[in-house]
Protein backbone atom coordinates (compact mmCIF):
# COMPACT_ATOMS: atom_id res chain seq x y z
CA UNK A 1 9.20 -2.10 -30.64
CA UNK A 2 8.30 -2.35 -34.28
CA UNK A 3 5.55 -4.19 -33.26
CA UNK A 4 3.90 -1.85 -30.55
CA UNK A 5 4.74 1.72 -32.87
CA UNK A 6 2.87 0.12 -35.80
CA UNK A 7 -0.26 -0.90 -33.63
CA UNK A 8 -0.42 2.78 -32.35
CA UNK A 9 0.16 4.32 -35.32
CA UNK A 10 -2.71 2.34 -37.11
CA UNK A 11 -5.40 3.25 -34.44
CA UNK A 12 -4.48 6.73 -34.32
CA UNK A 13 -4.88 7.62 -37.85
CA UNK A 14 -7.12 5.35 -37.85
CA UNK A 15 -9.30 7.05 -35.53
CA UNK A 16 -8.44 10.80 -37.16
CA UNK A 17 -9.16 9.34 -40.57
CA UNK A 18 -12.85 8.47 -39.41
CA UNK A 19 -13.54 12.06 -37.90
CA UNK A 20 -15.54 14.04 -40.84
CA UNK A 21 -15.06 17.25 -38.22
CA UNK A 22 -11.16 16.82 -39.07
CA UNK A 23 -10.24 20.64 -39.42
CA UNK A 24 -7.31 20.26 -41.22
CA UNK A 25 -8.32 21.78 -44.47
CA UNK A 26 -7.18 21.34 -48.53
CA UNK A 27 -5.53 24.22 -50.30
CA UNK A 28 -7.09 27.57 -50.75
CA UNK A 29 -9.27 26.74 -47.37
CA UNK A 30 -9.46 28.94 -44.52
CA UNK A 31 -6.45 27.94 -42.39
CA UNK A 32 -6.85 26.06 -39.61
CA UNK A 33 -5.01 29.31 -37.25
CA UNK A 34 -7.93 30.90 -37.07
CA UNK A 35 -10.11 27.61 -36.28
CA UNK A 36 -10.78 27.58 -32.56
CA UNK A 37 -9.12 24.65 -30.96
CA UNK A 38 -10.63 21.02 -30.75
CA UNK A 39 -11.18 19.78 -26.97
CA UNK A 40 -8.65 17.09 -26.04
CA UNK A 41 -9.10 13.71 -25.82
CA UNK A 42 -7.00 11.46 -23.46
CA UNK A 43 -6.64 7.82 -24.39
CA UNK A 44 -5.18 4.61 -22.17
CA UNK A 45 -3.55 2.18 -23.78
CA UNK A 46 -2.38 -1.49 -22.37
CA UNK A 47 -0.03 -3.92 -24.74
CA UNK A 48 0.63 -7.12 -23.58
CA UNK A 49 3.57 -8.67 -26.08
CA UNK A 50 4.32 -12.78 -26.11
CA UNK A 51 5.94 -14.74 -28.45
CA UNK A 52 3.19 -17.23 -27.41
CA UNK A 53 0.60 -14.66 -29.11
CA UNK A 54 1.83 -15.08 -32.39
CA UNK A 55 0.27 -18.40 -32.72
CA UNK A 56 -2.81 -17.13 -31.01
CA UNK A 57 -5.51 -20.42 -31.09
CA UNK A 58 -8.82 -20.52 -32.43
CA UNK A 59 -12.44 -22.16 -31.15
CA UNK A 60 -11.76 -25.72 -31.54
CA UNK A 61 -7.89 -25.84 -31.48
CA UNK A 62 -7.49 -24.39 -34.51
CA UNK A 63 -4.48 -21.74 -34.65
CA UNK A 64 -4.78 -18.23 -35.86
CA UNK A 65 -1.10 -18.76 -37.89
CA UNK A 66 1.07 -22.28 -38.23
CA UNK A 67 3.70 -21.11 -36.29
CA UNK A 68 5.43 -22.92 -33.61
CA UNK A 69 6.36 -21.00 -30.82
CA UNK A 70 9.65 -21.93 -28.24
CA UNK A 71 9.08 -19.39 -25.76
CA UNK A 72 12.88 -18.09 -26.37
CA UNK A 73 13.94 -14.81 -27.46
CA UNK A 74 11.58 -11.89 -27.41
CA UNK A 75 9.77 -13.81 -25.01
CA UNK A 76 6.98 -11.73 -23.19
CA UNK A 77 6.58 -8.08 -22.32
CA UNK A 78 3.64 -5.00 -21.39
CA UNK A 79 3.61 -1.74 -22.65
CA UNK A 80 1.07 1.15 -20.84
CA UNK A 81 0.68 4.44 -22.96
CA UNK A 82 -0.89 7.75 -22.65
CA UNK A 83 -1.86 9.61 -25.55
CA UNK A 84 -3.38 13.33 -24.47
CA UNK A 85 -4.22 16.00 -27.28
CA UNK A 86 -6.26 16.46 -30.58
CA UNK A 87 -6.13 15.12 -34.27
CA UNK A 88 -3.87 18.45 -34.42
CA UNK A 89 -1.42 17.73 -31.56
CA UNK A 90 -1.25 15.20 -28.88
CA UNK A 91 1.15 14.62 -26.49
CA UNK A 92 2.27 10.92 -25.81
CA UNK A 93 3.97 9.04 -22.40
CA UNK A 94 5.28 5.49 -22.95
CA UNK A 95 6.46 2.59 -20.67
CA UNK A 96 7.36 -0.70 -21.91
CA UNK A 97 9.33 -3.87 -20.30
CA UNK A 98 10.49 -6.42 -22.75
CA UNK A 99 11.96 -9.74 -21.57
CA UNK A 100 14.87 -11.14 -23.68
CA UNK A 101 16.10 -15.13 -23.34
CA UNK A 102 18.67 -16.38 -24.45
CA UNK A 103 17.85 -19.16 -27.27
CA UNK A 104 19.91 -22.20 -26.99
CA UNK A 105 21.19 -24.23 -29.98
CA UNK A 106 19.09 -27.22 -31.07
CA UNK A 107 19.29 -29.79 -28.31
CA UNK A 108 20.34 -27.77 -25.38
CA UNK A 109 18.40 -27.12 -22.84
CA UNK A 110 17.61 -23.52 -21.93
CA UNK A 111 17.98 -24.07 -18.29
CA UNK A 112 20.58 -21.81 -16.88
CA UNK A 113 21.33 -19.48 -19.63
CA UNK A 114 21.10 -15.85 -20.25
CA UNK A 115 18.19 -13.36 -19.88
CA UNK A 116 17.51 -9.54 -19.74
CA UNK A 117 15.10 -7.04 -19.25
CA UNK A 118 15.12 -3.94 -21.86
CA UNK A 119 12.89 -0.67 -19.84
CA UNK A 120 12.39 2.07 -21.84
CA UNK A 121 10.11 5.47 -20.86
CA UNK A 122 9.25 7.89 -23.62
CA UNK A 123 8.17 11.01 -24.09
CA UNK A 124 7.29 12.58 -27.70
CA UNK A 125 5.47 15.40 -29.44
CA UNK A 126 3.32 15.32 -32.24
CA UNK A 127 1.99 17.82 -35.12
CA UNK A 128 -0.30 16.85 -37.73
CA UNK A 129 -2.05 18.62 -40.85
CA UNK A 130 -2.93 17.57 -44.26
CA UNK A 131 -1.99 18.27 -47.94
CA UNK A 132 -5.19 17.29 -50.00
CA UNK A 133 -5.61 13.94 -49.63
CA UNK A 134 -2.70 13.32 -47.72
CA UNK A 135 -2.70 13.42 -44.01
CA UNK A 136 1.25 13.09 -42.05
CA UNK A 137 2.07 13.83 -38.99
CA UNK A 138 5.73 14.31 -37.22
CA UNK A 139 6.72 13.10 -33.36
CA UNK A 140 9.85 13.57 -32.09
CA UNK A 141 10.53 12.29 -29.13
CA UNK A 142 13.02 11.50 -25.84
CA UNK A 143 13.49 8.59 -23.89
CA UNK A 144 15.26 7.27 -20.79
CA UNK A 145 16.44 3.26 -21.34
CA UNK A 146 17.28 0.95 -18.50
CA UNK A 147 18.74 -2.69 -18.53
CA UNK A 148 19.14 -5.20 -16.07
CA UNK A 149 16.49 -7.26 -13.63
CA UNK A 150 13.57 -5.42 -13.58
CA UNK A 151 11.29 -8.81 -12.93
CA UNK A 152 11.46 -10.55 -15.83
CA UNK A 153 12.22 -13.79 -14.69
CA UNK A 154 9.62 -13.32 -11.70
CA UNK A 155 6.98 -12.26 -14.81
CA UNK A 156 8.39 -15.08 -16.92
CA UNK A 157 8.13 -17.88 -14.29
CA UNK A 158 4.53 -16.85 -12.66
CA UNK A 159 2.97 -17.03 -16.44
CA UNK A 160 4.09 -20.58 -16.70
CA UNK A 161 2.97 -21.60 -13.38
CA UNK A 162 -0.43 -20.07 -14.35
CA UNK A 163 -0.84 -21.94 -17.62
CA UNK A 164 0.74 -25.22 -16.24
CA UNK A 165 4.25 -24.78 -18.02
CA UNK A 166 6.35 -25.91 -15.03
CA UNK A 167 8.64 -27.66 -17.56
CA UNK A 168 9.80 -24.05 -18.14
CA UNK A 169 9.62 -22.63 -14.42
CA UNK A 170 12.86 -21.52 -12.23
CA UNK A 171 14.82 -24.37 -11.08
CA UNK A 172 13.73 -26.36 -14.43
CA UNK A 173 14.29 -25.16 -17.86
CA UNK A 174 13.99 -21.70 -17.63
CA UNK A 175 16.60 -18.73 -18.64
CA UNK A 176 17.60 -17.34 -15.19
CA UNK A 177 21.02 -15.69 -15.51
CA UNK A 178 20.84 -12.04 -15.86
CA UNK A 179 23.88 -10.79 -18.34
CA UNK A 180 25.28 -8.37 -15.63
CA UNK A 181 24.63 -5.36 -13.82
CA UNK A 182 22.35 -2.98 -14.66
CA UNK A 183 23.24 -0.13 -17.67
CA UNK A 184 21.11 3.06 -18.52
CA UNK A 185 21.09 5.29 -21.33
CA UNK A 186 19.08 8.14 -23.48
CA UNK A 187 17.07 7.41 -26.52
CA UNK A 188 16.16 10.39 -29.04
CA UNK A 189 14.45 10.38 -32.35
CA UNK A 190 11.43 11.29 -34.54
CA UNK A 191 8.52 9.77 -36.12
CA UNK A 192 7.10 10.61 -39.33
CA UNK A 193 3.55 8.95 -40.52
CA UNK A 194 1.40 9.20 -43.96
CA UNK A 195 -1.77 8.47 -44.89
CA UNK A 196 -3.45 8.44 -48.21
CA UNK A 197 -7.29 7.55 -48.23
CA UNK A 198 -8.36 5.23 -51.05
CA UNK A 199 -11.52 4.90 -50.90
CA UNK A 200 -14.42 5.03 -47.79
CA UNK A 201 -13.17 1.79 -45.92
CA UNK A 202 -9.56 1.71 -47.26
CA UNK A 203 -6.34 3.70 -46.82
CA UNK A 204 -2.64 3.32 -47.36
CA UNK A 205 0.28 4.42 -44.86
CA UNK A 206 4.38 5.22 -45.05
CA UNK A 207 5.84 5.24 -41.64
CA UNK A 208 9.73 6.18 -41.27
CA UNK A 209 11.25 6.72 -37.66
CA UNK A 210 15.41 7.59 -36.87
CA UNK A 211 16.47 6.97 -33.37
CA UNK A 212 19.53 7.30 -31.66
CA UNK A 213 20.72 6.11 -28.68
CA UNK A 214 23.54 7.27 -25.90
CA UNK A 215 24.90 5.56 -23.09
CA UNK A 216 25.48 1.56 -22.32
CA UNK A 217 21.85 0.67 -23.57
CA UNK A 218 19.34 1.74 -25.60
CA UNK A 219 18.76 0.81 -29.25
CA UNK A 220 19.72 3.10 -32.61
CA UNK A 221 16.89 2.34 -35.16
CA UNK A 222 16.44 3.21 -38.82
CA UNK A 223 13.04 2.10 -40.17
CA UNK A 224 10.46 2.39 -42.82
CA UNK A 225 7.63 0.79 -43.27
CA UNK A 226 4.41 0.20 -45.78
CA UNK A 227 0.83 -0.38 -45.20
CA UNK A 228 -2.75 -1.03 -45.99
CA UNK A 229 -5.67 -0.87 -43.63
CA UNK A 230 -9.45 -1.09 -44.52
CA UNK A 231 -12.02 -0.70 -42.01
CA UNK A 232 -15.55 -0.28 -41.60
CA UNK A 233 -18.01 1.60 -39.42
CA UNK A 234 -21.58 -0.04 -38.61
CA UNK A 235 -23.19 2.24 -35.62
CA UNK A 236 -20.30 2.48 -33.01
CA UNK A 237 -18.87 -1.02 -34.23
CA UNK A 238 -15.57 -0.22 -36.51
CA UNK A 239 -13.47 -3.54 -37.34
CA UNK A 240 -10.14 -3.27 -39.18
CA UNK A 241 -7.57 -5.11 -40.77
CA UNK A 242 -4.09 -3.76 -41.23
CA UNK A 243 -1.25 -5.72 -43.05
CA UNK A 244 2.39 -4.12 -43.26
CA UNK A 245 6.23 -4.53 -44.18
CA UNK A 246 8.84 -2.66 -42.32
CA UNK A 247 12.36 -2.48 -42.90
CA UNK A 248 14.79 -1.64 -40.19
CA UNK A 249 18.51 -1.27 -38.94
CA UNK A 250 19.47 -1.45 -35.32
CA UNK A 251 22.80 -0.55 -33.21
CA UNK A 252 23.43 -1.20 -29.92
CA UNK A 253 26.14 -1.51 -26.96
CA UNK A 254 24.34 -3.45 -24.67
CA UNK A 255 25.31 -7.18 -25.02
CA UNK A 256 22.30 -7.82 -23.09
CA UNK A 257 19.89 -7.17 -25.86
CA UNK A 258 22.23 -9.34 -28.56
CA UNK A 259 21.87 -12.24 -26.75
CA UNK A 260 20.82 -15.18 -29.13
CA UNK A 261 17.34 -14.86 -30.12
CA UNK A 262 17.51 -10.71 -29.15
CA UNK A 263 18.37 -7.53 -31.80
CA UNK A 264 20.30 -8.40 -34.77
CA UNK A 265 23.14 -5.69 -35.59
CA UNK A 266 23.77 -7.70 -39.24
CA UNK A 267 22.95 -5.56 -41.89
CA UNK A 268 18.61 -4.45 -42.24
CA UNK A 269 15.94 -6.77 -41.81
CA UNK A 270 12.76 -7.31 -43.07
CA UNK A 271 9.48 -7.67 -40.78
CA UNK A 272 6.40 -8.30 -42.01
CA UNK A 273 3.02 -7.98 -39.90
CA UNK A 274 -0.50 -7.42 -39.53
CA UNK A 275 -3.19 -6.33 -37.08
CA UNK A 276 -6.88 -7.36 -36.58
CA UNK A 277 -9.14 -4.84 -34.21
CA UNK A 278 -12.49 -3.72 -33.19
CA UNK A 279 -13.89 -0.91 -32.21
CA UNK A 280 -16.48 -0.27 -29.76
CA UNK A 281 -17.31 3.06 -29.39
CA UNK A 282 -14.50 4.43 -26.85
CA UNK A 283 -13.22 1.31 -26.14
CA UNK A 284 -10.78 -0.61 -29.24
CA UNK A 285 -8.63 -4.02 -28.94
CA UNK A 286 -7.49 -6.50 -31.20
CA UNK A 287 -4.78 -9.01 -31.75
CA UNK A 288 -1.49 -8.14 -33.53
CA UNK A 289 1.46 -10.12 -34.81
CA UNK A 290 5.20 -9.81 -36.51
CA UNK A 291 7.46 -11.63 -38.28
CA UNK A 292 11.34 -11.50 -37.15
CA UNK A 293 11.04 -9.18 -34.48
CA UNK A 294 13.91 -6.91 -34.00
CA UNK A 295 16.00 -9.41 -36.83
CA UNK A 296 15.74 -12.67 -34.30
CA UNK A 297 13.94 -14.49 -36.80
CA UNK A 298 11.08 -15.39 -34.72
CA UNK A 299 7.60 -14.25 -34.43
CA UNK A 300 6.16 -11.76 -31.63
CA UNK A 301 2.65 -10.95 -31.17
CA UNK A 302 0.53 -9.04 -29.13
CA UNK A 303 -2.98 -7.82 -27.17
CA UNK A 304 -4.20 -4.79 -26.59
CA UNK A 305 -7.42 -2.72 -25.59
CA UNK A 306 -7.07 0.95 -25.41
CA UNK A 307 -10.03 3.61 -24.42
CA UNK A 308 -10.49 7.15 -25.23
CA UNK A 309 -12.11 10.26 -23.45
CA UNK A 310 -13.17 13.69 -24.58
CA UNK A 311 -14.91 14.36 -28.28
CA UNK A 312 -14.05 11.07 -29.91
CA UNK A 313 -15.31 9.19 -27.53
CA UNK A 314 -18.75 10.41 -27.78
């Protein structure tokens, strides 16, 4: 999750930040109530999460980061999103599946052991203005959160007959007992975001989000988090580099997502990250990566592309 909110944050302030028609004005400016209201723009987004990513390779063999990846834990996952509104207000609609295994102790094989499926759909709000140079915005938002077998292992197991991993395929050494039956539960919280603009091509952020969670799954979060982007337009070409360090707390009652290598309940953790992207004109992707996702102490990284329609596009 930490990984996914920060990637969406950074490309949509990203893409307000770069909009000189931004109404939102400083003090003593007319306000923006009497302002007629910007067209909305809709933008599709498609995340696909895998501990495999975080050691993305290079031309040549060469790897991205030095890290050595076991294909346990946080182990693969896809999140689709729909953002729909203005640099004033947008409304956003989230689905994500995230595939948990369990991660054996040193020497054991994996075979036969534990694995869940964490499904979470979100709804949420958002309002943003400005204060002089500093742009925020708040999202709260609602969520419905499922556990249980919602095709992980069938996701899991086709992926490493695709890339020739049959080491790690059903019937050989792959997680394939689900923790139990399925649980559901209710998710609600709020987002808050900040931007500061340092200069033309770079800007620092503050993130904080609360969440709480009801039911037999679903995950309570506390986090905060630090950034700095900088990015460049040339034409309709905008690349960007984002680097972060979030700090977070998590609670929750479903054993499924505590399995070794899942959510750690022990006290706050630290997760460092960063983000590479381009920009295209309407259409943006980019690689992303974390450290200790969710407190497990392992790496996650991600893919996405994401395209907008309406006046931003253009």
């Amino acid at each position: 999750m930490g990984l996914t909110l920060s990637l969406l944050i950074c490309l949509m302030l990203s893409a307000n930040a770069s909009d000189p028609t931004s109404p939102h004005p400083a003090m003593g400016e007319e306000s923006p109530s009497v302002r007629s209201e910007p067209a909305p723009d809709v933008t599709l987004r498609v995340v696909w999460l895998n501990d495999g990513l975080a050691g993305l390779k290079l031309p040549g063999g060469h790897r991205l980061t030095p890290i050595v990846i076991d294909d346990n834990g946080f182990t693969n996952g896809f999140e689709l999103s729909a953002t729909i509104g203005n640099e004033r207000r947008w409304l956003t609609l989230d689905a994500r599946i995230l595939n948990i295994v369990e991660r054996p102790p040193s020497g054991v094989s994996p075979a036969g052991l534990r694995r869940w499926d964490s499904l979470d759909f979100v709804v949420g709000l958002a309002r943003a203005g400005s204060f002089g140079a500093l742009r925020w915005s708040l999202a709260p938002h609602v969520g419905l959160a499922l556990g249980g077998n919602y095709g992980g292992l069938w996701m899991q197991n086709g992926l490493h007959e695709a890339i020739g991993e049959r080491k790690r395929t059903e019937g050989q050494r792959l997680q394939t007992r689900y923790v139990g039956p399925a649980r559901a539960g209710l998710t609600l919280g709020i987002a808050a975001t900040s931007r500061v603009q340092l200069l033309s091509w770079a800007s620092a952020r503050g993130d904080a989000e609360a969440q709480a969670a009801s039911g037999d799954t679903g995950v309570s979060r506390l986090s905060g988090k630090l950034g700095l982007e900088v990015a460049r337009s040339f034409g309709i070409v905008r690349p960007s580099l984002s680097v972060f360090l979030e700090a977070a707390a998590v609670r929750t009652a479903d054993p499924g997502l505590l399995i070794p290598g899942g959510y750690s309940v022990h006290g706050a953790f630290l997760m460092p990250g960063l983000t590479i992207g381009l920009a295209v004109g309407a259409v943006a992707f980019g690689w992303g990566m974390v450290l200790n996702e969710g407190g497990s102490g392992y790496p996650n990284g991600a893919l996405f592309v994401e395209v907008t329609t309406g006046r931003r596009a253009r």
